[in-house]
Protein backbone atom coordinates (compact mmCIF):
# COMPACT_ATOMS: atom_id res chain seq x y z
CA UNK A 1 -31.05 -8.52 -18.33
CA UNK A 2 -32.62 -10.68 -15.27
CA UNK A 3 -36.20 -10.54 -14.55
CA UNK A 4 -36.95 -12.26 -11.64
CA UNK A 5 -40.99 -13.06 -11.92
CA UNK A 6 -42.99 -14.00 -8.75
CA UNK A 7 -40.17 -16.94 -7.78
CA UNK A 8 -41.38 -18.83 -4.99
CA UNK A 9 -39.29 -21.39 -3.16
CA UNK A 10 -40.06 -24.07 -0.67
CA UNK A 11 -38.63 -26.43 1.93
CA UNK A 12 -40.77 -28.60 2.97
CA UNK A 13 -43.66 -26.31 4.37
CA UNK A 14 -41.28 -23.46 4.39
CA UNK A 15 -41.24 -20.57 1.81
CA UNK A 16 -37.55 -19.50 1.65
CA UNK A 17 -38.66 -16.75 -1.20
CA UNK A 18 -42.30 -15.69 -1.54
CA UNK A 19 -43.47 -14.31 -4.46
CA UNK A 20 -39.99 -13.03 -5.07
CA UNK A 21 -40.16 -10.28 -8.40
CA UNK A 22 -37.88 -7.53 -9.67
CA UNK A 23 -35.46 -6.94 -12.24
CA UNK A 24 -31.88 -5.94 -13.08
CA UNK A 25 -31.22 -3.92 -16.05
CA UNK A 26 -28.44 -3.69 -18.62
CA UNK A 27 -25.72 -1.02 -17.30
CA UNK A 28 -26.71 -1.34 -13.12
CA UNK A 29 -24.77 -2.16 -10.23
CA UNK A 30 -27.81 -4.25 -8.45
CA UNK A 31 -27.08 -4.90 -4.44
CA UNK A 32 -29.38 -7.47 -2.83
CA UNK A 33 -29.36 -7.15 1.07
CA UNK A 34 -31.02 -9.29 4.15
CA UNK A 35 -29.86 -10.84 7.05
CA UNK A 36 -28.69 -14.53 7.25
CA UNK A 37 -31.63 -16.57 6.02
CA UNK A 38 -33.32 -14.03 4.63
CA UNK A 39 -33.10 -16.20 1.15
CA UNK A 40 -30.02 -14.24 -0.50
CA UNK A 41 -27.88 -17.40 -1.47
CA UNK A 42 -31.08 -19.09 -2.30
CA UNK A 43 -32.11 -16.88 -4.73
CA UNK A 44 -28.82 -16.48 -6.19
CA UNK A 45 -28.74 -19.97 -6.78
CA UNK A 46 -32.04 -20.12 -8.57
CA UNK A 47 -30.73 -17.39 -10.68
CA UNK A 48 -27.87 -19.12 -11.64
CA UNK A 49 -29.59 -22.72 -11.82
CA UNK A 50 -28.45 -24.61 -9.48
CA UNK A 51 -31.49 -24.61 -7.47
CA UNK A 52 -34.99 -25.10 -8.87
CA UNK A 53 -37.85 -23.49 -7.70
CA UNK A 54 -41.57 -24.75 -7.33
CA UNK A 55 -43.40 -21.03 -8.65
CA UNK A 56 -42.55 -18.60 -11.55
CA UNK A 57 -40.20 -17.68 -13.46
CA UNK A 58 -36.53 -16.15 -13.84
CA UNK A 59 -35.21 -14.73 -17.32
CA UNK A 60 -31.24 -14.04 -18.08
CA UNK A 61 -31.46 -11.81 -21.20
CA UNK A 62 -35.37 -12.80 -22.42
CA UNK A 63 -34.38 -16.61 -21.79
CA UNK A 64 -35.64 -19.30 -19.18
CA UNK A 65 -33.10 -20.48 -16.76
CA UNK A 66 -35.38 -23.19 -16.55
CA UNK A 67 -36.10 -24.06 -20.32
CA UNK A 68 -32.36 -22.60 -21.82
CA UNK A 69 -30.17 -23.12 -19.05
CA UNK A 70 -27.32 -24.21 -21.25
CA UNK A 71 -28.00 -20.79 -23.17
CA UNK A 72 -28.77 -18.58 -20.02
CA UNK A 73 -25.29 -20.20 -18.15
CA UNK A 74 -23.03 -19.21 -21.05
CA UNK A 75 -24.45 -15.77 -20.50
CA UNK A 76 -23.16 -15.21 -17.21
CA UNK A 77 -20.35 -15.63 -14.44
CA UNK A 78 -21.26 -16.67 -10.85
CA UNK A 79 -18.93 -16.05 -7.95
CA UNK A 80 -19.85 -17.94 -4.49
CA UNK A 81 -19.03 -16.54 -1.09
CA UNK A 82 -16.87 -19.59 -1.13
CA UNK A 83 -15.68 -20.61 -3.78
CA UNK A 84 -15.23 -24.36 -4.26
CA UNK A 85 -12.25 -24.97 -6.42
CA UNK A 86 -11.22 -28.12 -7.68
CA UNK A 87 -8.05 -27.84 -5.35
CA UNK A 88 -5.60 -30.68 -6.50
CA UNK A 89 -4.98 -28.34 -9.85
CA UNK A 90 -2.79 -25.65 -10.48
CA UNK A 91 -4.20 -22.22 -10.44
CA UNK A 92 -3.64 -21.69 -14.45
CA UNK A 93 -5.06 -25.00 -15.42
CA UNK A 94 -8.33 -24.48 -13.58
CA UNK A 95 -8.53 -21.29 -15.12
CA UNK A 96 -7.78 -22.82 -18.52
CA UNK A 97 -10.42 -25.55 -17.24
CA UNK A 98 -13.30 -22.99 -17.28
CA UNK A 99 -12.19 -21.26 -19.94
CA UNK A 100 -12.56 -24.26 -21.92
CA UNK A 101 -16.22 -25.00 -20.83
CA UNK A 102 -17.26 -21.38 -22.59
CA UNK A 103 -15.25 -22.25 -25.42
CA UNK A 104 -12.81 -19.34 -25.33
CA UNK A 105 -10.20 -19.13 -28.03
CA UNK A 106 -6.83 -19.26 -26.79
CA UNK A 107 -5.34 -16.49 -27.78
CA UNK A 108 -8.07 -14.21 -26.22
CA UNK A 109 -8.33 -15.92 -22.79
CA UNK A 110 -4.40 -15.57 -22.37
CA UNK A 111 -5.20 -12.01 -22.77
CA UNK A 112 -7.63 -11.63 -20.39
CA UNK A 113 -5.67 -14.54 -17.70
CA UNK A 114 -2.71 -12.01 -17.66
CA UNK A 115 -4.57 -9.24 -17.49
CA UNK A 116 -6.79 -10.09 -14.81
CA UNK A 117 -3.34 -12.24 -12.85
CA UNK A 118 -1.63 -8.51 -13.09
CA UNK A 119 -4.60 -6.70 -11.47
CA UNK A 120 -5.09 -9.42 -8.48
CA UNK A 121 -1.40 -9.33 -7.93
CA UNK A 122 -1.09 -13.52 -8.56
CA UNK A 123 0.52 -14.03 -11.83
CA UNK A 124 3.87 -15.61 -9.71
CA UNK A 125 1.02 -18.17 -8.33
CA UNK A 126 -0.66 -19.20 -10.85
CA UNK A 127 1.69 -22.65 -11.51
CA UNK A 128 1.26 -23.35 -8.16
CA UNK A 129 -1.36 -25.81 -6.95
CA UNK A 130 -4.91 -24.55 -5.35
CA UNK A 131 -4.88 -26.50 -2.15
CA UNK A 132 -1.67 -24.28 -1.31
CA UNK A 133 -3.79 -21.06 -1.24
CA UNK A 134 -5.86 -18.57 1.42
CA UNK A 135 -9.30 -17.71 1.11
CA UNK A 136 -8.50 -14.70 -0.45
CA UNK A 137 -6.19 -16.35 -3.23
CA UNK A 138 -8.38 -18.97 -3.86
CA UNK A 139 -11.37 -15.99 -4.35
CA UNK A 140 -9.09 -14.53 -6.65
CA UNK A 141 -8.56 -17.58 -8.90
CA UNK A 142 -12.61 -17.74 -9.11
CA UNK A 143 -12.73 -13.94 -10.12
CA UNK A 144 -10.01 -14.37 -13.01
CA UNK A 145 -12.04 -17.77 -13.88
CA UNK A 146 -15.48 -15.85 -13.66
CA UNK A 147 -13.65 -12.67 -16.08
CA UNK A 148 -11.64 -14.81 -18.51
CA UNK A 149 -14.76 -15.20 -20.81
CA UNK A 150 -16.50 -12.20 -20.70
CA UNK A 151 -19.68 -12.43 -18.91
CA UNK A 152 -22.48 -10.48 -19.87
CA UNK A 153 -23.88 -10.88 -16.13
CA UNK A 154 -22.01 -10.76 -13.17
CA UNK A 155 -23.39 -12.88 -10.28
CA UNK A 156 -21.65 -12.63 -6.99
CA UNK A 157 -22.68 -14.11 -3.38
CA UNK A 158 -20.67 -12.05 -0.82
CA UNK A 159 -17.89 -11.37 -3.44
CA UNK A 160 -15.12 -8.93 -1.21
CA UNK A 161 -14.91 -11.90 1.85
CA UNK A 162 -11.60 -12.77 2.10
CA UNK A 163 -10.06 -10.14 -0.48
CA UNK A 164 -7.58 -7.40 0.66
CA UNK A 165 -8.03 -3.81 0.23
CA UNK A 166 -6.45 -3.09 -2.79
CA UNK A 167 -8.39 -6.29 -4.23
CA UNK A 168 -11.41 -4.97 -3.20
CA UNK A 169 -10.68 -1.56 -5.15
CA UNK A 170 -9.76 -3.41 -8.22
CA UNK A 171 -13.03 -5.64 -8.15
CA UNK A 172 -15.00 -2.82 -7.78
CA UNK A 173 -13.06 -0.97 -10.93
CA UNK A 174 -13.92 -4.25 -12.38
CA UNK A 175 -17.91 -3.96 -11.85
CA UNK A 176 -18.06 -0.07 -12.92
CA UNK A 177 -16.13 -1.30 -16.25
CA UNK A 178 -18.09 -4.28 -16.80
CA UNK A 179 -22.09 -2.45 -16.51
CA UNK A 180 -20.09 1.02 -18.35
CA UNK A 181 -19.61 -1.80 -21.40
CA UNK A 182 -23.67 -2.81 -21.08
CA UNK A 183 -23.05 -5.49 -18.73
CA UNK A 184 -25.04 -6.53 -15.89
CA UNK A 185 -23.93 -6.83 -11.80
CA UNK A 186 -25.64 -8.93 -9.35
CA UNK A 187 -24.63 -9.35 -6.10
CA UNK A 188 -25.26 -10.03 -1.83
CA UNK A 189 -23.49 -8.22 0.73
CA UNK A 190 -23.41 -7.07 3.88
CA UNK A 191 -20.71 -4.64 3.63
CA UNK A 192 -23.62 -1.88 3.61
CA UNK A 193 -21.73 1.23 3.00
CA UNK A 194 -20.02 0.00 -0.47
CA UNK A 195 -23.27 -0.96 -1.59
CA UNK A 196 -24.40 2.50 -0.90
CA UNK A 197 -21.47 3.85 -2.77
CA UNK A 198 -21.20 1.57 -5.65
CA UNK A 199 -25.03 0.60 -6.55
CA UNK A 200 -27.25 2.30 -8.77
CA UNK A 201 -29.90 -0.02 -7.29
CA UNK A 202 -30.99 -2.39 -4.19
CA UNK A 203 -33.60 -4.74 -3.22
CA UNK A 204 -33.96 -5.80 0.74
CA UNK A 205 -34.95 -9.01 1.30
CA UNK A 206 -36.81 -10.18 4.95
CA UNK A 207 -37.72 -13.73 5.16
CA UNK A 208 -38.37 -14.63 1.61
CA UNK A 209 -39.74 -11.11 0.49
CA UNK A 210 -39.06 -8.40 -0.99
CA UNK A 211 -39.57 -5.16 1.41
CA UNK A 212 -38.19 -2.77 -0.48
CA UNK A 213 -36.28 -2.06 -3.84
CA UNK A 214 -35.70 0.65 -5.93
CA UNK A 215 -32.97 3.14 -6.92
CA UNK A 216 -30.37 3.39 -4.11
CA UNK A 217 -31.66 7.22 -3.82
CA UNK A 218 -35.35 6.28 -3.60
CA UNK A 219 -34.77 3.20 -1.40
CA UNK A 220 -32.42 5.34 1.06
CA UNK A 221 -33.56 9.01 0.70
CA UNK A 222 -31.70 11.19 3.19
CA UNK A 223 -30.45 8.68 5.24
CA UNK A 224 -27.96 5.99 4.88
CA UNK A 225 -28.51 2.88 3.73
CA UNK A 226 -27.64 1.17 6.68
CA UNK A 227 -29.83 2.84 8.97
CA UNK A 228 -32.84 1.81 6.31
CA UNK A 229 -31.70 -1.23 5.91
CA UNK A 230 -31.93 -1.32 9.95
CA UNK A 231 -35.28 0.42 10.32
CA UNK A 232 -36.55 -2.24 7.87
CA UNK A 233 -35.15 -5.41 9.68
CA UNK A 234 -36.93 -4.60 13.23
């Protein structure tokens, strides 16, 4: 579902990914791990086209982010560590907002806005104007936005910052349902032990490469992810 194909990324003289390749498959739980600066968000962004990139290439479903972005965007649902809202709306008519970008008939995204208002405990907010909302509420409004319409691929930058527990447990009920339908989840964290729990795969990035991906079982063996993860970083 994403094949990420020797992506290289500069800054000047800088290579903030080097020769970056892997893929994520239809039906996995992907976690990509590294240390601040080790190009996470960058290559997250590339994914999701925001940022270009000077070398290779990156596929959403057999398609070019570069040459179909339109086509590769409608695709997928990207979730940034902080979300920036347009804050002067309501909660419901942002949500009805992106909903209307990927064309979502009406009947099926009030569905999915109620479902998904139930779950993250914020239906009583949702007339009630972004700017007046936490980190965490705000982070919910981008999940329901991100959900509404169905996204093949799940892209998430730090996606449990700023969420309560019993959010966190529902977003991760959320993932398992999403790849158990064929779906495809992307994401950075740091929160090392989920990751171990909830990923059928991982890729460890140190300064713009890849050191390591695989299964989480190969990549960790008998020890815990973290203590890889910190064996890897020295």
């Amino acid at each position: 579902m994403i094949e990420i194909r020797n992506v290289t990324k500069k800054y000047g003289d800088k290579k903030a990914l080097n020769n970056v390749s892997f893929t994520v498959e239809p039906g996995e739980i992907f976690a990509f791990i590294g240390h601040n600066g080790a190009g996470k968000t960058t290559l997250i962004k590339a994914i999701v086209g925001i940022h270009d990139f000077d070398d290779g290439e990156i596929l959403i479903d057999g398609k070019s982010i570069k040459t179909n972005p339109i086509e590769c965007k409608k695709k997928m649902a990207y979730i940034p560590d902080n979300p920036e809202l347009y804050e002067n709306m309501k909660a419901l008519d942002y949500i009805n907002f992106i909903c209307d970008m990927y064309e979502v008939p009406i009947q099926k995204r009030e569905k999915a806005i109620l479902k998904y208002a139930k779950l993250f405990e914020i239906e009583d907010a949702l007339l009630s104007p972004i700017n007046s909302f936490s980190h965490g509420m705000k982070q919910k409004v981008a999940l329901i936005s991100a959900l509404a319409h169905e996204p093949k691929v799940l892209i998430m930058d730090e996606p449990f910052v700023g969420l309560d527990p019993k959010a966190i447990f529902d977003m991760k009920e959320v993932m398992r349902d999403l790849v158990e339908r064929g779906g495809t989840v992307f994401f950075s964290t740091h929160i090392l032990d989920m990751a171990e729990k909830l990923c059928t795969r991982v890729a460890i990035v140190k300064k713009g490469e890849i050191i390591k991906v695989g299964s989480m079982k190969a990549v960790k063996g008998d020890k815990s992810l973290e203590k890889v993860f910190l064996e890897l970083e020295k």
